[in-house]
C-alpha atoms as a PDB file:
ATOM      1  CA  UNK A   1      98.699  90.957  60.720  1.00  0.00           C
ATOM      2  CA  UNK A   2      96.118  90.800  63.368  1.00  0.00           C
ATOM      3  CA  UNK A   3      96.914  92.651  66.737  1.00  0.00           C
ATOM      4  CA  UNK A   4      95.725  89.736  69.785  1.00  0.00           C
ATOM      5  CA  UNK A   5      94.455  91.540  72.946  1.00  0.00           C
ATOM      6  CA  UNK A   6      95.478  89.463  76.407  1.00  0.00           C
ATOM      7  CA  UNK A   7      94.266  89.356  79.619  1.00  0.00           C
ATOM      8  CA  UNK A   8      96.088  92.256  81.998  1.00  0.00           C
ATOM      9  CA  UNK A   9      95.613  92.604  85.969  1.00  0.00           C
ATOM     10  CA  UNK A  10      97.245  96.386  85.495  1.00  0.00           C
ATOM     11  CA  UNK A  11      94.466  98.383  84.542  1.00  0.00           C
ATOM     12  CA  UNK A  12      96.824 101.350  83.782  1.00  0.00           C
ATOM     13  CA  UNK A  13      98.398  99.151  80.700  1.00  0.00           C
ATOM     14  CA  UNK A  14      94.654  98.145  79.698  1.00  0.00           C
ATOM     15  CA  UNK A  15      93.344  99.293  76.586  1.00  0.00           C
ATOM     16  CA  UNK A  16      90.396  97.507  76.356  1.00  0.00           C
ATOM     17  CA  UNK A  17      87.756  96.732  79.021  1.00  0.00           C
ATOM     18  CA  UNK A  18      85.262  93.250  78.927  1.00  0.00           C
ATOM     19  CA  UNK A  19      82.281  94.612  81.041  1.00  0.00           C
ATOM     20  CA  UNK A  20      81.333  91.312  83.070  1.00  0.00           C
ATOM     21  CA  UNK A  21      78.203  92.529  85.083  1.00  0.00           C
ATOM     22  CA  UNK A  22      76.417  95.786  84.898  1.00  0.00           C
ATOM     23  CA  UNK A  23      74.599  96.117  88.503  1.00  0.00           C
ATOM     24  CA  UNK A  24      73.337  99.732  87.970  1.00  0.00           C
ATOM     25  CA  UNK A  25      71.852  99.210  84.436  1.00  0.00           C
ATOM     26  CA  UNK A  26      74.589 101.672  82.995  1.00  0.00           C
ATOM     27  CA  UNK A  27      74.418 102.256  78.997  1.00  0.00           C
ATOM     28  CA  UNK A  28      76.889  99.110  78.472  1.00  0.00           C
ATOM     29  CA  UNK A  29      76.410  95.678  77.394  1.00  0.00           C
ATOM     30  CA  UNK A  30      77.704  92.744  79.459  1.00  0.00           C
ATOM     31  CA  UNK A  31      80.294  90.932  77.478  1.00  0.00           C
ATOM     32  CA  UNK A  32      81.460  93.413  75.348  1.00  0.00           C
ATOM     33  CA  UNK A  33      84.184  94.761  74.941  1.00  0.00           C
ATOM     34  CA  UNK A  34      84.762  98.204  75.023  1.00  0.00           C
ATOM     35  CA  UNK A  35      88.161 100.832  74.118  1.00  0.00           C
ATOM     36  CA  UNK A  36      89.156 102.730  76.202  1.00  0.00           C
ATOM     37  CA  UNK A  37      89.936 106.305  75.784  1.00  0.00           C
ATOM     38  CA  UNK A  38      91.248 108.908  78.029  1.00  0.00           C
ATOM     39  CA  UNK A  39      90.103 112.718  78.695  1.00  0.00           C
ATOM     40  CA  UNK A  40      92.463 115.642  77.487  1.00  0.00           C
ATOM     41  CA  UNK A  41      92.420 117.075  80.930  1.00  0.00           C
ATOM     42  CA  UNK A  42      95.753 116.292  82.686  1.00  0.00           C
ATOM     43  CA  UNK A  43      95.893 114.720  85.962  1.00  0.00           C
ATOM     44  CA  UNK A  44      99.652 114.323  86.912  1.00  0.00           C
ATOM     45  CA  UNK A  45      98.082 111.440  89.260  1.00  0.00           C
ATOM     46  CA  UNK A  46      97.230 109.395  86.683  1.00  0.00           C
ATOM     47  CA  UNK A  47      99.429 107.262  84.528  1.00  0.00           C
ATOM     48  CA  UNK A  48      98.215 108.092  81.290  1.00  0.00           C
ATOM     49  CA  UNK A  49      97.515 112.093  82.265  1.00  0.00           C
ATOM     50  CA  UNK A  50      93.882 112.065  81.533  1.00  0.00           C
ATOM     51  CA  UNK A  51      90.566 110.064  83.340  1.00  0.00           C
ATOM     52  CA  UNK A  52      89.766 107.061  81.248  1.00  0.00           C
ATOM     53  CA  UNK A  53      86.103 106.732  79.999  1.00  0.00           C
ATOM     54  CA  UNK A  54      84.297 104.672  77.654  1.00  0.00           C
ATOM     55  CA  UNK A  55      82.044 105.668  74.763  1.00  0.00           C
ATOM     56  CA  UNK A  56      79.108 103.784  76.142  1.00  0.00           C
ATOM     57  CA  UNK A  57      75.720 101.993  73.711  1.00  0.00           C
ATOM     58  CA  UNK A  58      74.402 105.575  73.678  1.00  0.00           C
ATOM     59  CA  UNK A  59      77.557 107.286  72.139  1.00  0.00           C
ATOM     60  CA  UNK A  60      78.395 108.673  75.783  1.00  0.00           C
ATOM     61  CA  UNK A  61      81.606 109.244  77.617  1.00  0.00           C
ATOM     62  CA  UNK A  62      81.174 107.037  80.451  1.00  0.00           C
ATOM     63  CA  UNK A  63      83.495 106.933  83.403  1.00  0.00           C
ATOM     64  CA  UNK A  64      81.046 105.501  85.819  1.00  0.00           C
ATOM     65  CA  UNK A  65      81.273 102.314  84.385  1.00  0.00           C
ATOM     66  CA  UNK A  66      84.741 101.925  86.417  1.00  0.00           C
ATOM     67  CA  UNK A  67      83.074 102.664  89.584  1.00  0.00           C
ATOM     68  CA  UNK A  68      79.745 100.312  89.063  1.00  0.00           C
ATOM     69  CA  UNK A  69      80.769  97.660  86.663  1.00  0.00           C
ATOM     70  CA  UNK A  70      82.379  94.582  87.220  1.00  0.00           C
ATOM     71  CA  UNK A  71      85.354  94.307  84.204  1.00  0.00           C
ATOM     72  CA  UNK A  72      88.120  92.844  83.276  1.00  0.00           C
ATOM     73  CA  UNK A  73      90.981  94.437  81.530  1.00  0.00           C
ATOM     74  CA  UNK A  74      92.913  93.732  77.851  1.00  0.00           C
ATOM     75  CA  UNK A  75      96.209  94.974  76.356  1.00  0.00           C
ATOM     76  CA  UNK A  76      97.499  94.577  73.235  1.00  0.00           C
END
């Protein structure tokens, strides 16, 4: 059975992320999509406990991509 990812406004239920423009040239690829993952180190401020990243086209965590990229969010 094939999980179907869906289109979610709450980015703290996303688990994916569609990068839909990439104005700082940042190691991602516009119109992919990308998992993403969160850091071990617990912050009690976010939902998850840890700072989501990406592993970005050069096999980097990347949590600028939040901050410079325009994305939508998926769920599954």
């Amino acid at each position: 059975m094939k999980a179907t990812v869906t289109l979610t406004k709450n980015e703290d239920e996303a688990q994916f992320v569609r990068i839909m423009s990439n104005p700082q040239n940042d190691a991602v690829t516009v119109g992919k999509m990308y998992p993403i993952k969160r850091s071990k180190v617990v912050n009690a401020s976010l939902p998850d406990g840890g700072e989501p990243y990406i592993i970005d086209d050069n096999s980097n965590e990347n949590v600028g991509v939040f901050w410079t990229c325009k994305m939508s969010f998926y769920a599954l």
